[in-house]
PDB file of N, CA and C in Angstrom:
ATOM      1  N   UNK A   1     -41.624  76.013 -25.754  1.00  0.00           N
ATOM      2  CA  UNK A   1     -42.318  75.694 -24.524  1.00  0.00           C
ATOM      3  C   UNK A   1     -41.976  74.254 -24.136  1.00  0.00           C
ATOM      4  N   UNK A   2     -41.457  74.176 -22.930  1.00  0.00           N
ATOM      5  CA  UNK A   2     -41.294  72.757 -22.421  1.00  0.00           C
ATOM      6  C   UNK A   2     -42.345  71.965 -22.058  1.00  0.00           C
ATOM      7  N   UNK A   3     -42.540  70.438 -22.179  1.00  0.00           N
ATOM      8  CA  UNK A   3     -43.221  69.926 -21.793  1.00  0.00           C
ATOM      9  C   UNK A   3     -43.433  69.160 -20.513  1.00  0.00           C
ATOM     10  N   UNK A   4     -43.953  68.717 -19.750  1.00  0.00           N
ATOM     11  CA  UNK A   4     -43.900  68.743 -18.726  1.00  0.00           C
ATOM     12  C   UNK A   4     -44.113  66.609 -18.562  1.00  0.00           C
ATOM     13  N   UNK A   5     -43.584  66.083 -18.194  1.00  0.00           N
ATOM     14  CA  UNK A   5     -44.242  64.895 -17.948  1.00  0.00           C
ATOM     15  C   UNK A   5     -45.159  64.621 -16.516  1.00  0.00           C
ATOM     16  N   UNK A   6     -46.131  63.999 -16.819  1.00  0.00           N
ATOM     17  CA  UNK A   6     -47.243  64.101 -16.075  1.00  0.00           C
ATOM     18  C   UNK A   6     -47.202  62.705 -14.909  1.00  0.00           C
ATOM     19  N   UNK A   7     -47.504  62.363 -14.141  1.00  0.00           N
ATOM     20  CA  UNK A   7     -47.736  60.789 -13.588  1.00  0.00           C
ATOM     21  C   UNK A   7     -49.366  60.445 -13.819  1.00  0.00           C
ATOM     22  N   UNK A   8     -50.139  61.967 -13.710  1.00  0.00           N
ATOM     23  CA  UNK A   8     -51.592  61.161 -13.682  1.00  0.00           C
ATOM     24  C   UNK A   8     -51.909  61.733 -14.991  1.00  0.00           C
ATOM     25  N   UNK A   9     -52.727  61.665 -15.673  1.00  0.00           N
ATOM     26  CA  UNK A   9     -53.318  62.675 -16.825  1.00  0.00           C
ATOM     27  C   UNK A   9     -54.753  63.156 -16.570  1.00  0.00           C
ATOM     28  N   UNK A  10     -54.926  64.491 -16.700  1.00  0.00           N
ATOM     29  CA  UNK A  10     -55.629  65.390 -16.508  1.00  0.00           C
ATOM     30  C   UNK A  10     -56.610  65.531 -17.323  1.00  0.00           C
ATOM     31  N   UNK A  11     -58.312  65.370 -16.700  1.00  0.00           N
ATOM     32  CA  UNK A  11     -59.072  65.122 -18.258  1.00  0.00           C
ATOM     33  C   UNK A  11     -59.966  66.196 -17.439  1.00  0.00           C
ATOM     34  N   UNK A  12     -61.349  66.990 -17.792  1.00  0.00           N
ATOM     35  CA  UNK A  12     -62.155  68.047 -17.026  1.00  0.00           C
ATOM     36  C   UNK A  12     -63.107  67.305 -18.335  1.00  0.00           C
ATOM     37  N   UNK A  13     -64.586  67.103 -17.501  1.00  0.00           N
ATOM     38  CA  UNK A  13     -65.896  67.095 -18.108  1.00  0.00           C
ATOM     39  C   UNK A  13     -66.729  67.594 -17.273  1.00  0.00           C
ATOM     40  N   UNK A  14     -66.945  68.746 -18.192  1.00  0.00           N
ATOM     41  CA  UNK A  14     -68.705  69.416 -17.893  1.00  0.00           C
ATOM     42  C   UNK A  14     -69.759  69.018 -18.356  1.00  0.00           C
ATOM     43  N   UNK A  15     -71.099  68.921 -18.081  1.00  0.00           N
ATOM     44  CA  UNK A  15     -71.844  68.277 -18.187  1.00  0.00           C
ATOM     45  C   UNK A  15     -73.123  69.404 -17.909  1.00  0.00           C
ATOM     46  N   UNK A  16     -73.305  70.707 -19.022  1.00  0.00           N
ATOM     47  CA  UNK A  16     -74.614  71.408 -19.269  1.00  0.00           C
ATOM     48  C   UNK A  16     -74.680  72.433 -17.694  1.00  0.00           C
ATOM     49  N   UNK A  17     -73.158  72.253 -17.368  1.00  0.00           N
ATOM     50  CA  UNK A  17     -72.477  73.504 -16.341  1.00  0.00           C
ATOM     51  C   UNK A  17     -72.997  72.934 -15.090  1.00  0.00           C
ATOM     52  N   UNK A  18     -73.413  71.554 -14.754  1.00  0.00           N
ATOM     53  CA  UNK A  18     -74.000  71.341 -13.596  1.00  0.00           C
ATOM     54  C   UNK A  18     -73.474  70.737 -12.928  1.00  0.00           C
ATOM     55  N   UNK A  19     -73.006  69.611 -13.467  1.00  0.00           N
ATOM     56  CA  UNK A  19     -71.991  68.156 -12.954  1.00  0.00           C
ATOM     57  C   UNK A  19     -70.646  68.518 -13.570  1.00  0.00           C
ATOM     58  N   UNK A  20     -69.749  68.069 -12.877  1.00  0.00           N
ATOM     59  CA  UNK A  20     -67.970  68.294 -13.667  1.00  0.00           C
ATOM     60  C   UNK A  20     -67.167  66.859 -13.124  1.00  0.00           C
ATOM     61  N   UNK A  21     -66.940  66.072 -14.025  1.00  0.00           N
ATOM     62  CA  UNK A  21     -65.424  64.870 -13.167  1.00  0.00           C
ATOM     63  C   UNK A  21     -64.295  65.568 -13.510  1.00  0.00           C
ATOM     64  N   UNK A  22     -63.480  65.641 -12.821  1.00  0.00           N
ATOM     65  CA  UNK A  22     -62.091  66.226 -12.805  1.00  0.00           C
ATOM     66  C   UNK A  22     -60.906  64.659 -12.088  1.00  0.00           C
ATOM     67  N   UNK A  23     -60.338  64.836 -13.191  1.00  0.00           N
ATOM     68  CA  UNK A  23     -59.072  63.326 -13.001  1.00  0.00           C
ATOM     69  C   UNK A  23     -57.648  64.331 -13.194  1.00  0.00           C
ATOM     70  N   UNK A  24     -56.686  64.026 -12.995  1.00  0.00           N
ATOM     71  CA  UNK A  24     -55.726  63.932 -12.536  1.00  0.00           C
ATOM     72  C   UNK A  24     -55.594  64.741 -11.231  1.00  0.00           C
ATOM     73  N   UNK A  25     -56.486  64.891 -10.076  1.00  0.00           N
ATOM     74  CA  UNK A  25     -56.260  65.991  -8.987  1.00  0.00           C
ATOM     75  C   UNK A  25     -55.105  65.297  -8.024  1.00  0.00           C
ATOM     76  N   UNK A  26     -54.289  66.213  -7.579  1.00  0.00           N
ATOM     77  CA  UNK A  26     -53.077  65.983  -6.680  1.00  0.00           C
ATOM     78  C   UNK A  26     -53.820  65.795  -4.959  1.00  0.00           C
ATOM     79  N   UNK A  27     -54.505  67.183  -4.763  1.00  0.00           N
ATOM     80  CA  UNK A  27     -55.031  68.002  -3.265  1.00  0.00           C
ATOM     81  C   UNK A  27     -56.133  68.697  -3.847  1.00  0.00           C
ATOM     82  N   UNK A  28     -56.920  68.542  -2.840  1.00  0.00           N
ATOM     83  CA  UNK A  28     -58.234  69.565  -2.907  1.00  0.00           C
ATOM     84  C   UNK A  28     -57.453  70.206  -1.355  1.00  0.00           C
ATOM     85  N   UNK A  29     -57.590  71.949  -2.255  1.00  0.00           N
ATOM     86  CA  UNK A  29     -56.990  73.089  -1.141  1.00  0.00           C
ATOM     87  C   UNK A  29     -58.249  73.210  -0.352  1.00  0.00           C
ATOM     88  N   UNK A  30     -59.454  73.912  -0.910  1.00  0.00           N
ATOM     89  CA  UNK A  30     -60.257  73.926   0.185  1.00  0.00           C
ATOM     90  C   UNK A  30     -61.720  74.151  -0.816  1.00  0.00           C
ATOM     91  N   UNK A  31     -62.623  73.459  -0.433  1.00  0.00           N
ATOM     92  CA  UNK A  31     -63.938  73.820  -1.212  1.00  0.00           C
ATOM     93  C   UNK A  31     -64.853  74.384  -0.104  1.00  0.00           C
ATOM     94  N   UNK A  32     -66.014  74.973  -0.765  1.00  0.00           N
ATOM     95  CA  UNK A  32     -67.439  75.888  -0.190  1.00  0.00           C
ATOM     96  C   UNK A  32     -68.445  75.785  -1.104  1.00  0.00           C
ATOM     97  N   UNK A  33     -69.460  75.847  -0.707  1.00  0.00           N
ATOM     98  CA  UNK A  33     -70.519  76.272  -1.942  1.00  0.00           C
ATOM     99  C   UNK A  33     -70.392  77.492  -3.352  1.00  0.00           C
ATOM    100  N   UNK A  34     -69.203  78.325  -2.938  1.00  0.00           N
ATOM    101  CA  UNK A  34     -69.276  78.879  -4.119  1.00  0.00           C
ATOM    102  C   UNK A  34     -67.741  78.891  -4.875  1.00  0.00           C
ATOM    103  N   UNK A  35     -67.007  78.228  -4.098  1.00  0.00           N
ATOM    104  CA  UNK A  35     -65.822  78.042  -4.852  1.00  0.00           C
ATOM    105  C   UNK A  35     -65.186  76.707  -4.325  1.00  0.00           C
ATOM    106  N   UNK A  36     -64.396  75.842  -5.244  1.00  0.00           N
ATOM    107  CA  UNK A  36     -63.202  74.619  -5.035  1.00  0.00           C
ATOM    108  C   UNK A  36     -62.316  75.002  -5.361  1.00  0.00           C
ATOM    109  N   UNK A  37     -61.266  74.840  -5.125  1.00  0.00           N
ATOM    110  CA  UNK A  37     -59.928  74.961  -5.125  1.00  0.00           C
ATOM    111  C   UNK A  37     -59.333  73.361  -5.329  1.00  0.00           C
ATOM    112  N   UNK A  38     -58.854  73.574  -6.499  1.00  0.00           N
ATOM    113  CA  UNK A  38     -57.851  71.612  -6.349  1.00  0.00           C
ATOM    114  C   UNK A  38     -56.728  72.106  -6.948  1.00  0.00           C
ATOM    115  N   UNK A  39     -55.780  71.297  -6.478  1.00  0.00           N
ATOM    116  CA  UNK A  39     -54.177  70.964  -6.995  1.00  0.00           C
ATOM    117  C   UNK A  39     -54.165  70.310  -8.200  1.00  0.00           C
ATOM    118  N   UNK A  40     -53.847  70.220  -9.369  1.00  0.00           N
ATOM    119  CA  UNK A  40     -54.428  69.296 -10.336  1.00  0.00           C
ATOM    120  C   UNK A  40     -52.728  69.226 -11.180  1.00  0.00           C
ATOM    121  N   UNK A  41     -53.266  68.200 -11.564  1.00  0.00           N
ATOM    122  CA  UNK A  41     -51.344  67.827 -12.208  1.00  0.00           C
ATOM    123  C   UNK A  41     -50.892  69.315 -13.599  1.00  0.00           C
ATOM    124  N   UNK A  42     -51.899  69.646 -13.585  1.00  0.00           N
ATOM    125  CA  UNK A  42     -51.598  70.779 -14.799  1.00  0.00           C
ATOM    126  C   UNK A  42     -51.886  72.066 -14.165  1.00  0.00           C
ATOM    127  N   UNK A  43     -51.489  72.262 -12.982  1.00  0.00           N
ATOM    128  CA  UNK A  43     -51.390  73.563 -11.698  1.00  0.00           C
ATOM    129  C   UNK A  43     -53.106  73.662 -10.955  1.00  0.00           C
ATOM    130  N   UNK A  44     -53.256  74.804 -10.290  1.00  0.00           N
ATOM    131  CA  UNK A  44     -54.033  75.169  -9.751  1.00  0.00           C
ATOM    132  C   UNK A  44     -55.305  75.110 -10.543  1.00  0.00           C
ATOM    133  N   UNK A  45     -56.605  74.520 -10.383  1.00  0.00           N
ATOM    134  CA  UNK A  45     -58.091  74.679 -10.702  1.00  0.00           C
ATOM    135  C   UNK A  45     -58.962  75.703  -9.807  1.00  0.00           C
ATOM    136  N   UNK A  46     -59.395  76.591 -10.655  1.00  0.00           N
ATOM    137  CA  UNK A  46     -60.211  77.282  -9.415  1.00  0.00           C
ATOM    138  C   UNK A  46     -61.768  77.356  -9.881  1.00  0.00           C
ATOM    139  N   UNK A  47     -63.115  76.349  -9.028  1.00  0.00           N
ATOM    140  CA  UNK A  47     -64.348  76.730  -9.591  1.00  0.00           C
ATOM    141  C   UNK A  47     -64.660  77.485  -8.932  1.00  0.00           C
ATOM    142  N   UNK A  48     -65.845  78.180  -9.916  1.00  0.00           N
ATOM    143  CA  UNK A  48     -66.780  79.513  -8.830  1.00  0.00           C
ATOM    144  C   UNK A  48     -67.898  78.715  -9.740  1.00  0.00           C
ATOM    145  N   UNK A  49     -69.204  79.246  -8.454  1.00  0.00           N
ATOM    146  CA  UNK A  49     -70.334  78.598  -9.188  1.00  0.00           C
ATOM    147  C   UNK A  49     -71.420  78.968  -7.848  1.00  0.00           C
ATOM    148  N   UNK A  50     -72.251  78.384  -7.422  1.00  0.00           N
ATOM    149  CA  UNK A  50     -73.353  78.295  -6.460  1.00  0.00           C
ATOM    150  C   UNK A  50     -73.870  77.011  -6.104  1.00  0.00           C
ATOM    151  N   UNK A  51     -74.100  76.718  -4.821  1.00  0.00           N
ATOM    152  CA  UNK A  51     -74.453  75.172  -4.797  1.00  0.00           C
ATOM    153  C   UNK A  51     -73.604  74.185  -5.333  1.00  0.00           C
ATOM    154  N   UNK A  52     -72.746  74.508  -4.965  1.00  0.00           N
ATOM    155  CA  UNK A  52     -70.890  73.682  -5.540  1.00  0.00           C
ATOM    156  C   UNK A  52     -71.404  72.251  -4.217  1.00  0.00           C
ATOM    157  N   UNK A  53     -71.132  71.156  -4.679  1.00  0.00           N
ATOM    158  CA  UNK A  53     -70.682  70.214  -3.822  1.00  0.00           C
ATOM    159  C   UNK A  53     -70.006  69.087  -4.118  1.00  0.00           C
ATOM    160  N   UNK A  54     -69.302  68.401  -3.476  1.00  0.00           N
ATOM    161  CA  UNK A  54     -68.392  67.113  -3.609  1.00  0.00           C
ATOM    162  C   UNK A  54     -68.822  66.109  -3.611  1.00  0.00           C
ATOM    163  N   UNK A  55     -69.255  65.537  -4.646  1.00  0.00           N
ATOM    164  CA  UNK A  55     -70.330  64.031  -4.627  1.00  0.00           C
ATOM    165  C   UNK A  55     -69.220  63.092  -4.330  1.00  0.00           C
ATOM    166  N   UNK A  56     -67.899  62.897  -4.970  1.00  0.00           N
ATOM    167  CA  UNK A  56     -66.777  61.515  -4.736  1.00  0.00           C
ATOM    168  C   UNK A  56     -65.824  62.740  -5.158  1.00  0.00           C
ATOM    169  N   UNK A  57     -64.993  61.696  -4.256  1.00  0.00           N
ATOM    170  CA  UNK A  57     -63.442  62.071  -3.993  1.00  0.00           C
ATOM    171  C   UNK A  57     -62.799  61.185  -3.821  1.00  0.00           C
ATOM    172  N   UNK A  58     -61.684  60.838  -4.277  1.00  0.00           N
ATOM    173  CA  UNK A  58     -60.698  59.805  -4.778  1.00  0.00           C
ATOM    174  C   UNK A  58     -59.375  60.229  -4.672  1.00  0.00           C
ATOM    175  N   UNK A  59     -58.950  60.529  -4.096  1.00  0.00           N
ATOM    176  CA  UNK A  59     -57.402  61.390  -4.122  1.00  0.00           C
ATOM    177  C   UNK A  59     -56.442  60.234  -4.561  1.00  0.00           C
ATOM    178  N   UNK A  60     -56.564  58.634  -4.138  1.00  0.00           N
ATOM    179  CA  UNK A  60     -55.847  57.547  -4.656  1.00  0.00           C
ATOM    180  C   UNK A  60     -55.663  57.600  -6.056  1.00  0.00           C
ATOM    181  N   UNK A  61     -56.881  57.751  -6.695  1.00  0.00           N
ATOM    182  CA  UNK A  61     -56.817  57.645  -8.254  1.00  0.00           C
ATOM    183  C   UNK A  61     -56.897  58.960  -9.034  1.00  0.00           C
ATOM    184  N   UNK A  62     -56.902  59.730  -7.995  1.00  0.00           N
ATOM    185  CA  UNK A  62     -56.897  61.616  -8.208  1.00  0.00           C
ATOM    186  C   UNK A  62     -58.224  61.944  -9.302  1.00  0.00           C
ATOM    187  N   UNK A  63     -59.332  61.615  -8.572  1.00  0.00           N
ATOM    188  CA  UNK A  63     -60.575  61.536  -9.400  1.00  0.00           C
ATOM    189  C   UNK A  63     -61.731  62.679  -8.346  1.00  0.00           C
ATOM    190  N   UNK A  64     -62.591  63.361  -8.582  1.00  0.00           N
ATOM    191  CA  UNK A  64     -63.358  64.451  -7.876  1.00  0.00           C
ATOM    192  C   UNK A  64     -64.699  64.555  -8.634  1.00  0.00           C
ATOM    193  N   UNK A  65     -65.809  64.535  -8.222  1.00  0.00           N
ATOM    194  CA  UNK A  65     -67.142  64.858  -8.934  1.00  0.00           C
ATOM    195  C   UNK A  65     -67.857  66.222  -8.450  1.00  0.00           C
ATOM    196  N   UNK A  66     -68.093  66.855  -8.996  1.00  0.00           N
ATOM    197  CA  UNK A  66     -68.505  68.161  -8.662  1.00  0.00           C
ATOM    198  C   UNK A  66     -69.925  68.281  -8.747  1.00  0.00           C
ATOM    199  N   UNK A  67     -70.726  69.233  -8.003  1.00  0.00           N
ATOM    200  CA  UNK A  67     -72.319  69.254  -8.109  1.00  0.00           C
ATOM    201  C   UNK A  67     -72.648  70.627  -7.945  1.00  0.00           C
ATOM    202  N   UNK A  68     -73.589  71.525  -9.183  1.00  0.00           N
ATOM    203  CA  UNK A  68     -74.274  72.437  -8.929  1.00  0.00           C
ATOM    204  C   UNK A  68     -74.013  73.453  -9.819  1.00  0.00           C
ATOM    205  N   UNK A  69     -74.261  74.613  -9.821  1.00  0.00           N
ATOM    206  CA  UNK A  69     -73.810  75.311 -10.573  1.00  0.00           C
ATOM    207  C   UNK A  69     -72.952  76.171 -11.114  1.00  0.00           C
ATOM    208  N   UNK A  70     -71.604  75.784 -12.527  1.00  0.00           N
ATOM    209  CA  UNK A  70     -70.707  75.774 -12.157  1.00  0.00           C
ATOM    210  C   UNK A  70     -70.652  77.580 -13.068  1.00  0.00           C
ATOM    211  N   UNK A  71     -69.946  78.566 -12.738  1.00  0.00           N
ATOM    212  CA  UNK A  71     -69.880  79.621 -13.516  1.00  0.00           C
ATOM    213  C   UNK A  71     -68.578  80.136 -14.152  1.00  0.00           C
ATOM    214  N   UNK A  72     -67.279  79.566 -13.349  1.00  0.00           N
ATOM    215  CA  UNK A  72     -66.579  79.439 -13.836  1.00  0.00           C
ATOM    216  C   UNK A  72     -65.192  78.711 -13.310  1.00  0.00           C
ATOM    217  N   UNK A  73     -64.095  78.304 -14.359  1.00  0.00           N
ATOM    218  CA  UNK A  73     -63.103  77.268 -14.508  1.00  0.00           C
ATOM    219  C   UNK A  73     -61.914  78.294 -14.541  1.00  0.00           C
ATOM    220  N   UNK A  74     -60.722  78.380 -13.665  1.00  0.00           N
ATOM    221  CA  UNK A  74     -59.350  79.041 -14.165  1.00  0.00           C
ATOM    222  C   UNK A  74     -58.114  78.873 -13.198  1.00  0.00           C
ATOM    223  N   UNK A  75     -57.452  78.560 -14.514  1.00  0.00           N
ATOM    224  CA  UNK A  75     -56.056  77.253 -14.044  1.00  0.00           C
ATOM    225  C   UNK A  75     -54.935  78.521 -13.820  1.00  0.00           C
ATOM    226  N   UNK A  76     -54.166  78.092 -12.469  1.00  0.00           N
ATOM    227  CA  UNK A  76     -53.215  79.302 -12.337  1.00  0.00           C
ATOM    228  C   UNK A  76     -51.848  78.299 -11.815  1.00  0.00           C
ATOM    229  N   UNK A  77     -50.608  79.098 -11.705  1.00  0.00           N
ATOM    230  CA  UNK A  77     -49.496  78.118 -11.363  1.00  0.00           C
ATOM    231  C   UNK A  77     -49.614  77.508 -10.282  1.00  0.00           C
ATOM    232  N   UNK A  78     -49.033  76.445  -9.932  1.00  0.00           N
ATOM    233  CA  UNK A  78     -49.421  76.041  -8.443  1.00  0.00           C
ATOM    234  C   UNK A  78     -48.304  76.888  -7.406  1.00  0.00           C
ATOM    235  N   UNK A  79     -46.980  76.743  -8.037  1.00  0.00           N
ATOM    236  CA  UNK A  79     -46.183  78.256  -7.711  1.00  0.00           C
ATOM    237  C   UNK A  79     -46.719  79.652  -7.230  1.00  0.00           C
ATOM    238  N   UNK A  80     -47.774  80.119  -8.090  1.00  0.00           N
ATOM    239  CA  UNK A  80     -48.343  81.589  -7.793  1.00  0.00           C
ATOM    240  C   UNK A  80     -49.335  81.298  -6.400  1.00  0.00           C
ATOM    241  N   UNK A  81     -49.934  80.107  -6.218  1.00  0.00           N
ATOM    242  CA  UNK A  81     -51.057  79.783  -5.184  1.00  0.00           C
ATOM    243  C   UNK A  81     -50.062  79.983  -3.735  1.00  0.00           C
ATOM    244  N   UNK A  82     -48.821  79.097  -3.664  1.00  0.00           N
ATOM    245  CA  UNK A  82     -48.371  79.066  -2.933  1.00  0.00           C
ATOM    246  C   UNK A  82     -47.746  80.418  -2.143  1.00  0.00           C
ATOM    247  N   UNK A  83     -47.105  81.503  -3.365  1.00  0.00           N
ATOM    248  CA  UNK A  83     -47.018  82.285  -3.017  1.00  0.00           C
ATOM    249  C   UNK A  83     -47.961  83.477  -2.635  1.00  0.00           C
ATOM    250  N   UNK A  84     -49.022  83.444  -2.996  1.00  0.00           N
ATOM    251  CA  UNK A  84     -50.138  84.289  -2.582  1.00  0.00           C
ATOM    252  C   UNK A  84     -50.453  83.894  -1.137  1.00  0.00           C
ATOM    253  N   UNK A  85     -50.580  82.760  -0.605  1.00  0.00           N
ATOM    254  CA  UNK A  85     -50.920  81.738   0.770  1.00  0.00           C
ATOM    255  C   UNK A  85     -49.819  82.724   1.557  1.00  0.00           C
ATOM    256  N   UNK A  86     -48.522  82.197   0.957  1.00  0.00           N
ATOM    257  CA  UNK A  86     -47.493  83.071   2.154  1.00  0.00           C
ATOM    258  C   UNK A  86     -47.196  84.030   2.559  1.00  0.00           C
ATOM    259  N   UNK A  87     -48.175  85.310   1.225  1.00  0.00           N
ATOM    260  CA  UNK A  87     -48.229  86.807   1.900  1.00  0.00           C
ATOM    261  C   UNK A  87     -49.024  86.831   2.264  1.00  0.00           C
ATOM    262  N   UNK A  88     -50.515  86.167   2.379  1.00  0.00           N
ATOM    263  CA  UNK A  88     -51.799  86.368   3.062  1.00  0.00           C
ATOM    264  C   UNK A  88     -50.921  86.017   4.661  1.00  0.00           C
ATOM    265  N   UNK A  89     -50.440  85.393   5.266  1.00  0.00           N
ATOM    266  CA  UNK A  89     -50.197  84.662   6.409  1.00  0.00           C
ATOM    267  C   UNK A  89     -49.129  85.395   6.856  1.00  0.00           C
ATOM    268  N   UNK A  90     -48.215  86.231   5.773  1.00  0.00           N
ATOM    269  CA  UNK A  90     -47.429  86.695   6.633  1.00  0.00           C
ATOM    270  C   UNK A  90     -48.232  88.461   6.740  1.00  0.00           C
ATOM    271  N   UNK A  91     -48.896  89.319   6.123  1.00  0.00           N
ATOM    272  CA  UNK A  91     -49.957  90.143   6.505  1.00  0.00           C
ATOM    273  C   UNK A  91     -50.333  89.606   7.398  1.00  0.00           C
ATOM    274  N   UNK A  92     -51.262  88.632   7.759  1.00  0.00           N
ATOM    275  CA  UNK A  92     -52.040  88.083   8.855  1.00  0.00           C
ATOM    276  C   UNK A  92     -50.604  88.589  10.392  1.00  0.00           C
ATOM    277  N   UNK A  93     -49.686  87.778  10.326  1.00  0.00           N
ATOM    278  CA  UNK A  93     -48.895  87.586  11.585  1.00  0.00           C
ATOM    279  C   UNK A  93     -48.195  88.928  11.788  1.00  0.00           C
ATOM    280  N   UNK A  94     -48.231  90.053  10.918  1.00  0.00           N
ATOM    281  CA  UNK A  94     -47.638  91.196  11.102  1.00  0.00           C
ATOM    282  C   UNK A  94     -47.564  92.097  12.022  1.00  0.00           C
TER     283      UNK A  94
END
């Protein structure tokens, strides 16, 4: 398995599933109350939860604070995101 060199480094703290800091984020794709979406140097983050909100955002220092309740965490390629985006849009324009 290759390793990848990083520019930011990527740390995730939960905090009793309520509060989360997330550091190395690239882009936040799009957040809601029950899901965030971020770009994160180690691919795609996806939360699900309820009462999700964005206390700080830092994209300079690629830093994000999360609020509420979180249910779940799952990292996918940032490759696969992109390509899922471009068949949703090209279905859409069909």
């Amino acid at each position: 398995m290759d390793e990848k060199s990083y520019t930011k480094p990527h740390k995730l703290l939960l905090n009793n599933r309520r509060t989360g800091t997330i550091s190395g984020v690239t882009d936040v794709i799009s957040f809601d109350i029950s899901e965030v979406l971020l770009e994160t140097e180690q691919g795609m983050l996806t939360i699900k939860g309820a009462d999700l909100h964005v206390n700080r955002l830092t994209l300079e220092k690629g830093e994000i604070d999360i609020e509420g309740r979180i249910d779940s965490l799952a990292y996918s390629e940032v490759t696969d995101y992109h390509k899922m985006g471009a068949s949703l849009l090209g279905r859409l324009f069909k």
